[in-house]
Protein backbone atom coordinates (compact mmCIF):
# COMPACT_ATOMS: atom_id res chain seq x y z
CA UNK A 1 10.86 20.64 24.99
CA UNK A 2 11.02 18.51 21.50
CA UNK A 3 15.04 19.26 21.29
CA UNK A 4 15.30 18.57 25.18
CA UNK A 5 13.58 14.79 24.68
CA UNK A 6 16.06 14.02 21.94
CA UNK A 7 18.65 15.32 23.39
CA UNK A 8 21.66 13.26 22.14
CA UNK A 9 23.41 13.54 24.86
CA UNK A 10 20.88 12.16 26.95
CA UNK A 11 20.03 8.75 24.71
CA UNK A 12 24.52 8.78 24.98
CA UNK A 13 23.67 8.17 28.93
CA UNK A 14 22.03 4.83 28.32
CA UNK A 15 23.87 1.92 26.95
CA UNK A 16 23.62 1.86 23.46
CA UNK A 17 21.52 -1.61 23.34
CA UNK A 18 19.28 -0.76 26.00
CA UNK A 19 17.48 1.26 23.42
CA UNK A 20 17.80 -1.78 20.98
CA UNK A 21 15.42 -3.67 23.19
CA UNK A 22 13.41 -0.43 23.56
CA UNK A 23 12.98 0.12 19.80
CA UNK A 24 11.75 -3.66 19.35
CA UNK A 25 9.79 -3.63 22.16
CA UNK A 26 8.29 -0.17 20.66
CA UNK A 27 7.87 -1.37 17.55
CA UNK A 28 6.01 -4.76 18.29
CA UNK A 29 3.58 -2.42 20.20
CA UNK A 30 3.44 -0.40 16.86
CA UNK A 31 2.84 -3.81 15.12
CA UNK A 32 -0.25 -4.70 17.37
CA UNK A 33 -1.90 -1.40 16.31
CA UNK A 34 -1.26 -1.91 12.34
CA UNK A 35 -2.61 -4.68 12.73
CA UNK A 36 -5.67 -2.87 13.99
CA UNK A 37 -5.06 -0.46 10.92
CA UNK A 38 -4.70 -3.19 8.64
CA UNK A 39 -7.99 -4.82 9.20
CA UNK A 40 -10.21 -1.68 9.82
CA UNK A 41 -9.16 0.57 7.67
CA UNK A 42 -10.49 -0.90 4.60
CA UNK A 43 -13.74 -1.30 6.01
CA UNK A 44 -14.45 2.56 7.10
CA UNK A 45 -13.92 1.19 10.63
CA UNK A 46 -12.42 3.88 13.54
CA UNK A 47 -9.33 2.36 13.89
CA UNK A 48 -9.18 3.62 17.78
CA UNK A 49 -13.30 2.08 19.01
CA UNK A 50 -14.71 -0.72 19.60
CA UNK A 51 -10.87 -2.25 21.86
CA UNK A 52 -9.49 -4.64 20.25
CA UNK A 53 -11.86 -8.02 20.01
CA UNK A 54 -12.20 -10.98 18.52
CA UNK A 55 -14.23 -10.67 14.95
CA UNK A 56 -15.68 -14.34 15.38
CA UNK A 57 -17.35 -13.91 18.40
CA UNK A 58 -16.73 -10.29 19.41
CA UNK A 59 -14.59 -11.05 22.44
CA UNK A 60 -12.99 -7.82 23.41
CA UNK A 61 -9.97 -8.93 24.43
CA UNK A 62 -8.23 -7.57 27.83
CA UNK A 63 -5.09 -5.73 28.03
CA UNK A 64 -3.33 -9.43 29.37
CA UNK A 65 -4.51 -11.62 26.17
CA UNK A 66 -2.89 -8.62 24.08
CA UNK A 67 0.89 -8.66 23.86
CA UNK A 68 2.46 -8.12 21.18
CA UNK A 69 3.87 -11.64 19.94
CA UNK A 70 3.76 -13.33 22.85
CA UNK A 71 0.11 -13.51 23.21
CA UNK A 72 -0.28 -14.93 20.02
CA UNK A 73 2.33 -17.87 20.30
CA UNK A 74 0.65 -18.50 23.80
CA UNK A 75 -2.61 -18.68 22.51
CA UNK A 76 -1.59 -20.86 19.07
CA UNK A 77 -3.10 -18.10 17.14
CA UNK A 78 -6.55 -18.88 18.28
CA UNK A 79 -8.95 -16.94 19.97
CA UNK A 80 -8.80 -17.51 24.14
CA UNK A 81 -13.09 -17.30 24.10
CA UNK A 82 -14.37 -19.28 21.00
CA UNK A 83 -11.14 -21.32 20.09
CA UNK A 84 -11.44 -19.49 16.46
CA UNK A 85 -8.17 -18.99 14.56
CA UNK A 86 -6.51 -15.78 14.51
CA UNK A 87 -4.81 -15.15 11.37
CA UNK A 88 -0.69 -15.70 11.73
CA UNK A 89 -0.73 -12.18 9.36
CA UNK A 90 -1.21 -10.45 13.25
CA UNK A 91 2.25 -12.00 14.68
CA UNK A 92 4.21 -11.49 11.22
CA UNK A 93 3.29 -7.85 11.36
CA UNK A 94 4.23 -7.50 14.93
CA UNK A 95 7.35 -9.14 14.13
CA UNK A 96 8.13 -7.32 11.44
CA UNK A 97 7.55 -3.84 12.57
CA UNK A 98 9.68 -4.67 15.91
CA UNK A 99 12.31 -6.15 13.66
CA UNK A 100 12.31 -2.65 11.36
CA UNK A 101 12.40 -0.63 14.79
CA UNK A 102 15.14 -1.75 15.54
CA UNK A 103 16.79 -2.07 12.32
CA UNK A 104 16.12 1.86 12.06
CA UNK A 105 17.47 2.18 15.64
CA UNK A 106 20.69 -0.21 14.82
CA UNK A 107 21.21 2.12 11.10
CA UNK A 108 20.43 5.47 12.58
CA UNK A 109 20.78 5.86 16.06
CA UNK A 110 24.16 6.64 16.20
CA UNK A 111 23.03 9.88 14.39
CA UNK A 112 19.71 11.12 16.21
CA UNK A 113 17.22 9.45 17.45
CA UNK A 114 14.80 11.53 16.07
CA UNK A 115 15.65 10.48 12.76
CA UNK A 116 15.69 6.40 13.71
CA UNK A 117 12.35 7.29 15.08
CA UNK A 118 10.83 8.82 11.94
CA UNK A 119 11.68 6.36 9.64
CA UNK A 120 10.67 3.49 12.01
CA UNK A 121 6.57 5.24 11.65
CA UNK A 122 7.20 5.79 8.32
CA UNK A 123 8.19 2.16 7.74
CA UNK A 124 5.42 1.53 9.92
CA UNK A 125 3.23 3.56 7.43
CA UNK A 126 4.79 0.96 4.77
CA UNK A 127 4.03 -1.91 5.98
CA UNK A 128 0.09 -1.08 6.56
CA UNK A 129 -0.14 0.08 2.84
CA UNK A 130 1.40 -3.27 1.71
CA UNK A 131 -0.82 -5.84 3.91
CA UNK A 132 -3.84 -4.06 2.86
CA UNK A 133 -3.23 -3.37 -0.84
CA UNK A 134 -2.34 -7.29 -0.85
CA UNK A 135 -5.61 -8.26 0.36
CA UNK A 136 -7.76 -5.21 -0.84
CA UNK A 137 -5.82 -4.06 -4.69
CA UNK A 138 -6.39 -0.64 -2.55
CA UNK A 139 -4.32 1.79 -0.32
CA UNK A 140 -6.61 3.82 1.50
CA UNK A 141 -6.42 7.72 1.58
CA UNK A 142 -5.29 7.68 5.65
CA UNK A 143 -2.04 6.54 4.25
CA UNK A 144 -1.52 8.22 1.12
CA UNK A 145 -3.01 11.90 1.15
CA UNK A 146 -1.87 11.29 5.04
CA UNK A 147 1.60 10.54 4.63
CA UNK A 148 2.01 13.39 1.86
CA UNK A 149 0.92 15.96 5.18
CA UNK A 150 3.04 13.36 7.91
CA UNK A 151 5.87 13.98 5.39
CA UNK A 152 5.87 17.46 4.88
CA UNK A 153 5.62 18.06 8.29
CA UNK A 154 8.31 15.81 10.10
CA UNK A 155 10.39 17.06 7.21
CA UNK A 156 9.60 20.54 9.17
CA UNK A 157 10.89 18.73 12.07
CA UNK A 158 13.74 16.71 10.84
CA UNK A 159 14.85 18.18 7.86
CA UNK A 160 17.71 15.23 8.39
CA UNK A 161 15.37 12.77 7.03
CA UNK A 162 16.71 15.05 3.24
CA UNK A 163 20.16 15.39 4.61
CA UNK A 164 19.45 19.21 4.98
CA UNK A 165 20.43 21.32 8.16
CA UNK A 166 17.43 24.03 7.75
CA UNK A 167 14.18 23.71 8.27
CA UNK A 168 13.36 25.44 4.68
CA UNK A 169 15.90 23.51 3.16
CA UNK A 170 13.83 20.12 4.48
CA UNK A 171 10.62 21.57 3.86
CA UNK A 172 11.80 22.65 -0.06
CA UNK A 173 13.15 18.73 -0.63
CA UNK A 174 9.85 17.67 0.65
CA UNK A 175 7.90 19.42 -1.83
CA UNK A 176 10.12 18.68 -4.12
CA UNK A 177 9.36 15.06 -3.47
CA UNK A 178 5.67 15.16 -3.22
CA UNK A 179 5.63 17.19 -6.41
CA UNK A 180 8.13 14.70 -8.37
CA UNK A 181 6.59 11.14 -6.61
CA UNK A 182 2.82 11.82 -7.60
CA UNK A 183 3.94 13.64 -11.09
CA UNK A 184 6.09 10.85 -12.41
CA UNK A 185 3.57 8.11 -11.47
CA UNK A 186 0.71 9.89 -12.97
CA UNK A 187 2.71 10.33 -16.38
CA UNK A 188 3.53 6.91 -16.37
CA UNK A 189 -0.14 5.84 -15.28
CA UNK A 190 -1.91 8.22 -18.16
CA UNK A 191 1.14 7.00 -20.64
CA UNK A 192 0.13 3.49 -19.88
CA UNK A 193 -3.53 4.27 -20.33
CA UNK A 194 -3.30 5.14 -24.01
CA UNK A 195 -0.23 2.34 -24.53
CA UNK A 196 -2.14 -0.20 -22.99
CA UNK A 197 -5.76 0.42 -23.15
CA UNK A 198 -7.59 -2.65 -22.55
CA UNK A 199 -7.09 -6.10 -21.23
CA UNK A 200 -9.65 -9.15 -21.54
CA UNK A 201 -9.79 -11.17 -18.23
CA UNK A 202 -11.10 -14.60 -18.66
CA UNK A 203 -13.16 -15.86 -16.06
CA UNK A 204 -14.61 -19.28 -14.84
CA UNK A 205 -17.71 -19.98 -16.57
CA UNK A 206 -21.15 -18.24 -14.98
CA UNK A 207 -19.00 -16.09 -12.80
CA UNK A 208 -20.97 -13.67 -10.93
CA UNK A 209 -20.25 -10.19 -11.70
CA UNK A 210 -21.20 -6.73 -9.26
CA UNK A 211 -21.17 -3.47 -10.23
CA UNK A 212 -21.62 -1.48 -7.05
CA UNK A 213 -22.06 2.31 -6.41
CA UNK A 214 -18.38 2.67 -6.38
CA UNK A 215 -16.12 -0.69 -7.37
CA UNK A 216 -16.67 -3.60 -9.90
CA UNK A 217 -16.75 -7.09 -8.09
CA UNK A 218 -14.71 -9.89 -9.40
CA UNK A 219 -14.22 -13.02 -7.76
CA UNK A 220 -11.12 -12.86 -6.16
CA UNK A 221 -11.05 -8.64 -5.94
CA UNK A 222 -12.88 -5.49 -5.87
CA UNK A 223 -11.71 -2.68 -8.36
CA UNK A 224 -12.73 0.73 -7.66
CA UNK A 225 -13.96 2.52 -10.68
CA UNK A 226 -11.72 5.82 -10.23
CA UNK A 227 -9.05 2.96 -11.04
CA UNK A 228 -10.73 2.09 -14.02
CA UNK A 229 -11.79 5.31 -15.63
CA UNK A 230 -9.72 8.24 -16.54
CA UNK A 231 -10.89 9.19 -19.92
CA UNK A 232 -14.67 9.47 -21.45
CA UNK A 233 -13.57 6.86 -23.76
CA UNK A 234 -13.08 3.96 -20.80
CA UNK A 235 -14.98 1.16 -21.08
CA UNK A 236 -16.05 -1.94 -19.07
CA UNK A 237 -17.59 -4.56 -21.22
CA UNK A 238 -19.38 -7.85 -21.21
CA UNK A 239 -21.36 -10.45 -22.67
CA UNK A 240 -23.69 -11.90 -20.41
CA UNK A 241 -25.80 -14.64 -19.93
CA UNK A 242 -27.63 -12.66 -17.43
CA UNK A 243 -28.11 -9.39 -16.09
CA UNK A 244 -30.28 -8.49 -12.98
CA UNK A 245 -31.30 -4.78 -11.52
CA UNK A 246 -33.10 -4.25 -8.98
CA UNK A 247 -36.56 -3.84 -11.11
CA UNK A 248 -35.83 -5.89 -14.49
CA UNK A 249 -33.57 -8.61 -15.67
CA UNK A 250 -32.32 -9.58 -19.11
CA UNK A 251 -30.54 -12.25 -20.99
CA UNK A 252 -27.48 -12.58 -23.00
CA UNK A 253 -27.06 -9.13 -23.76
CA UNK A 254 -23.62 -6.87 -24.46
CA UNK A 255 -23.54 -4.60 -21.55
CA UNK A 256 -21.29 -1.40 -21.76
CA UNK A 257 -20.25 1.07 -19.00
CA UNK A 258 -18.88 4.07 -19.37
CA UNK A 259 -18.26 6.74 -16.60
CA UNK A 260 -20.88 8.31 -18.33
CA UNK A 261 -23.36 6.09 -19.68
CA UNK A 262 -24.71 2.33 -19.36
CA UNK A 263 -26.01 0.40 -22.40
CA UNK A 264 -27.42 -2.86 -21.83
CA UNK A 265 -28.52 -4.68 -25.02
CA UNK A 266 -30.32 -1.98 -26.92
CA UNK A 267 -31.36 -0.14 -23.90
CA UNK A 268 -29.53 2.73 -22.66
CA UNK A 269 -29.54 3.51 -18.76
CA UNK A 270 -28.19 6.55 -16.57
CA UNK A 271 -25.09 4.90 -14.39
CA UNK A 272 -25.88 7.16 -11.37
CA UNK A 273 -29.33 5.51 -11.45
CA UNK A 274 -28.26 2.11 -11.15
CA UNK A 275 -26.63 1.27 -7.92
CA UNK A 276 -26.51 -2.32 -8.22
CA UNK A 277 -25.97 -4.31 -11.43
CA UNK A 278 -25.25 -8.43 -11.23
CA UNK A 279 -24.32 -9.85 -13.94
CA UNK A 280 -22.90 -13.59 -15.10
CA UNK A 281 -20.40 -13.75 -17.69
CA UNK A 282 -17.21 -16.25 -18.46
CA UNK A 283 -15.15 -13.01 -19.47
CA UNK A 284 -14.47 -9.16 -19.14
CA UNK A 285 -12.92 -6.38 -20.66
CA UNK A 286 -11.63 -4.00 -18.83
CA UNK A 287 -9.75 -0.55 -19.02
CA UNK A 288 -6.53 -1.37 -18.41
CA UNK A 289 -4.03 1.01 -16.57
CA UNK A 290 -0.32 1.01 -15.81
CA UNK A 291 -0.87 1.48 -12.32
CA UNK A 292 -3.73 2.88 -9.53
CA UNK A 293 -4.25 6.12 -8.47
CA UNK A 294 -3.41 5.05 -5.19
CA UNK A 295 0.10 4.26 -6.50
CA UNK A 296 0.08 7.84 -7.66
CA UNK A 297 -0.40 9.43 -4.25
CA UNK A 298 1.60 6.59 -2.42
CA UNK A 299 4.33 7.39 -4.42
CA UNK A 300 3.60 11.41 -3.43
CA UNK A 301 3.63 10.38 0.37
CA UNK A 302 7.02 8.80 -0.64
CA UNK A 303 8.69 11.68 -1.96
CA UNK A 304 7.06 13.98 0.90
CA UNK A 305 9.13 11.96 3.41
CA UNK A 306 12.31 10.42 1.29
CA UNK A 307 12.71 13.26 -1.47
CA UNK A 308 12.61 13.33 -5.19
CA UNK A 309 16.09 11.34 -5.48
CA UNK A 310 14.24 8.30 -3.47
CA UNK A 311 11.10 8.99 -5.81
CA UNK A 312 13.12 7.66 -8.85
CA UNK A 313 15.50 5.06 -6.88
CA UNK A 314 12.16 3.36 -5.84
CA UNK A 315 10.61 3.88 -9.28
CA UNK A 316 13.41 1.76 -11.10
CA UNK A 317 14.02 -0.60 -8.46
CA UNK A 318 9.99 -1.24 -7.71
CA UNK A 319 10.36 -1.86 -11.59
CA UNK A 320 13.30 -4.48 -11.09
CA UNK A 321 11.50 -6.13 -8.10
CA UNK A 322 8.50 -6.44 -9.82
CA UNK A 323 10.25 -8.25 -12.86
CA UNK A 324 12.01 -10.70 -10.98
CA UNK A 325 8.57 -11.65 -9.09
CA UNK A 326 6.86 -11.85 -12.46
CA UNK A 327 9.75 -14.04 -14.02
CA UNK A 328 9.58 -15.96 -10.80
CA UNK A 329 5.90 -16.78 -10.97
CA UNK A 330 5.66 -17.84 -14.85
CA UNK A 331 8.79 -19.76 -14.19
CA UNK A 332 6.58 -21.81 -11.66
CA UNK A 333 3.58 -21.71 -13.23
CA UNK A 334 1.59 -19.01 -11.73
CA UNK A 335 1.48 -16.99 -14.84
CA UNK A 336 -2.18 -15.52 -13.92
CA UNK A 337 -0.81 -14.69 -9.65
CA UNK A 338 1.49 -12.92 -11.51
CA UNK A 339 -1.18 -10.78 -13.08
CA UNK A 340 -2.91 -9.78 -10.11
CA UNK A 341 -0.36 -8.94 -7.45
CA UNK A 342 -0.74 -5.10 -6.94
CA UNK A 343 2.39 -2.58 -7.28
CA UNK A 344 2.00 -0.85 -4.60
CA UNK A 345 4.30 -3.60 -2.12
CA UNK A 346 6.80 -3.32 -4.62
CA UNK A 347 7.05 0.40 -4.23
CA UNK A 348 7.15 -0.01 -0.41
CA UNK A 349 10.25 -2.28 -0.80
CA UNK A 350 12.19 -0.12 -2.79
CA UNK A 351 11.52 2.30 -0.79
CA UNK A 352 12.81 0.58 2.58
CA UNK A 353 15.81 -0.21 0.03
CA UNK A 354 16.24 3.73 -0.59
CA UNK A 355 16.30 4.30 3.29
CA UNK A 356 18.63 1.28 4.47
CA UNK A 357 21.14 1.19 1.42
CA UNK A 358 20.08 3.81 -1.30
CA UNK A 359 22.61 6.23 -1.68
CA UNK A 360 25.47 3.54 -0.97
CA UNK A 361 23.99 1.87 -3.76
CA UNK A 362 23.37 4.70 -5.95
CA UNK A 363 27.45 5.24 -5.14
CA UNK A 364 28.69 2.18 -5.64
CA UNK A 365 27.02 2.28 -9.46
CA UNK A 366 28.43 5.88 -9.99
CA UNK A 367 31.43 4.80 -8.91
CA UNK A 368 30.97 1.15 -11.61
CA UNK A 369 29.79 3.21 -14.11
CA UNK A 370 32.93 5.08 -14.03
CA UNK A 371 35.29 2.46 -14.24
CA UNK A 372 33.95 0.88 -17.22
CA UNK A 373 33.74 4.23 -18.82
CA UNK A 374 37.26 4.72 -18.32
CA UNK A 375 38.37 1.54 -19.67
């Protein structure tokens, strides 16, 4: 039945640009569901109930005040009940995912369908990682650990997606991939660990800081703590003016946290006994770390669907992208934006790159490399 749906010779019947306007009609329907994604799944939230409402006033909103794009312009991105705005983040994303629908469609059609359609989800997949690690420093699980089993398994599928005929021979480059995308990142995460151990954030005087049961609470972020520790030795560490637990408080005192231990002043605590600590301090030290773990398995979910050749592509490009934002930021004065952007969007990029241009590219520089070799 799957080989009768895709069919090529049935898709040939249709004009060509018909399915154009299908794909980025499809894939601003996609869009209105990331969104969903977006916004939910950072917060634990079933991304499939409550419907879709509005989170003002809890409006749930009726199939006719949700179309993709249009309802949004119609509405002037506020909400049709209690005139709230609606954030312009929900029509980029809707424009964005038709617009890579039917970029897939436009790059890949010509050769199976099936193959424009899997890269248009796992674009799709892309996009969601990048809007939430933007806003959240986090790329949750349902993306990562569930692409790596999404990519294995349309790789089963479509072993085209690896430029492979078989079925083994798709399922052997996806492994490959997985195995090569989460093992380079994790070297270069645990190299960075003991190259760059620590890093001092300065922070606005009597800045409130939160050590929950599973993140440290900054100001303008939360960082979870299996991003911060990877060795006994890790440290977070203050000086603060105050500190308040739930049964004592204390002033300006050194507080230390280990994943093992918590010393506050002279007094030393159990961590798994404390499940809220406030503190207020002007600065921070933190453990400091090349990149998240989530980076680690993002980058596996990336080689499960691409392959191990798009795993390093996206590794040195990511790297090239990130430089040029970095440059671009200090050269404009946002030196400390620069700082906390996460890496995971650059990964993303590089990896559209790798899917729309990556092996053209990577021949094109064979092919320079060459001719300056032979000169």
């Amino acid at each position: 039945m799957f080989r009768a749906i895709f069919d090529p010779q049935y898709w040939a019947a249709v004009p060509f640009h018909f399915w154009s306007f299908v794909f980025f009609l499809l894939g601003s329907i996609v869009g209105s569901f990331l969104n969903v994604c977006i916004y939910r799944l950072p917060l634990g939230q079933s991304v499939v109930s409550p419907p879709s409402h509005c989170p003002h006033c809890n409006y749930s909103i009726p199939w006719y005040l949700n179309v993709p794009l249009v309802t949004w312009l119609y509405l002037r991105g506020k909400c049709k009940n209690c005139g709230a705005p609606i954030s312009i983040r929900y029509f980029l994303v809707e424009l964005l995912s038709a617009i890579t629908f039917l970029g897939c469609w436009l790059a890949f059609g010509t050769q199976s369908a099936t193959l424009a359609l899997t890269y248009a989800f796992f674009l799709a997949g892309l996009i969601v990682a990048t809007f939430i690690d933007f806003e959240h420093f986090i790329i949750p699980d349902e993306i990562t650990i569930g692409g790596m089993i999404a990519g294995f398994v349309c790789s089963l599928l479509v072993p085209a997606l690896h430029q492979k005929s078989s079925r083994l021979g798709g399922m052997t480059e996806s492994f490959l991939g997985l195995v090569a995308g989460a093992g380079v990142i994790y070297f270069i995460l645990r190299m960075g660990k003991l190259l760059f151990g620590r890093q001092k954030l300065a922070l606005p005087a009597d800045t409130k800081i939160v050590f929950g049961e599973t993140a440290v609470r900054l100001p303008d972020r939360d960082i979870p703590y299996e991003d911060l520790f990877y060795r006994p030795s890790d440290v977070i560490a203050l000086r603060a003016r105050t500190v308040e637990l739930v049964d004592r408080c204390y002033k300006d005192v050194l507080v230390r946290l280990t994943p093992a231990s918590l010393s506050i002043g002279g007094e030393k605590l159990d961590p798994e006994k404390v499940p809220h600590l406030e503190a207020v301090s002007g600065e921070i030290v933190l453990p400091r770390e090349a990149m998240g773990l989530g980076d680690v398995k993002f980058m596996g979910a990336i080689g499960a669907f691409l392959g191990w050749q798009a795993v390093i592509f996206s590794l040195v490009v990511s790297s090239f992208i990130g430089a040029v934002v970095g440059v671009g930021l200090v050269a404009s004065g946002k030196r400390a934006l620069s700082s906390r952007l996460p890496y995971g969007p650059y990964i993303a990029m590089a990896a559209a790159v790798w899917i729309f241009a990556g092996r053209d590219l990577l021949a094109w520089y064979g092919r320079f490399i060459t001719s300056m070799l032979g000169r």
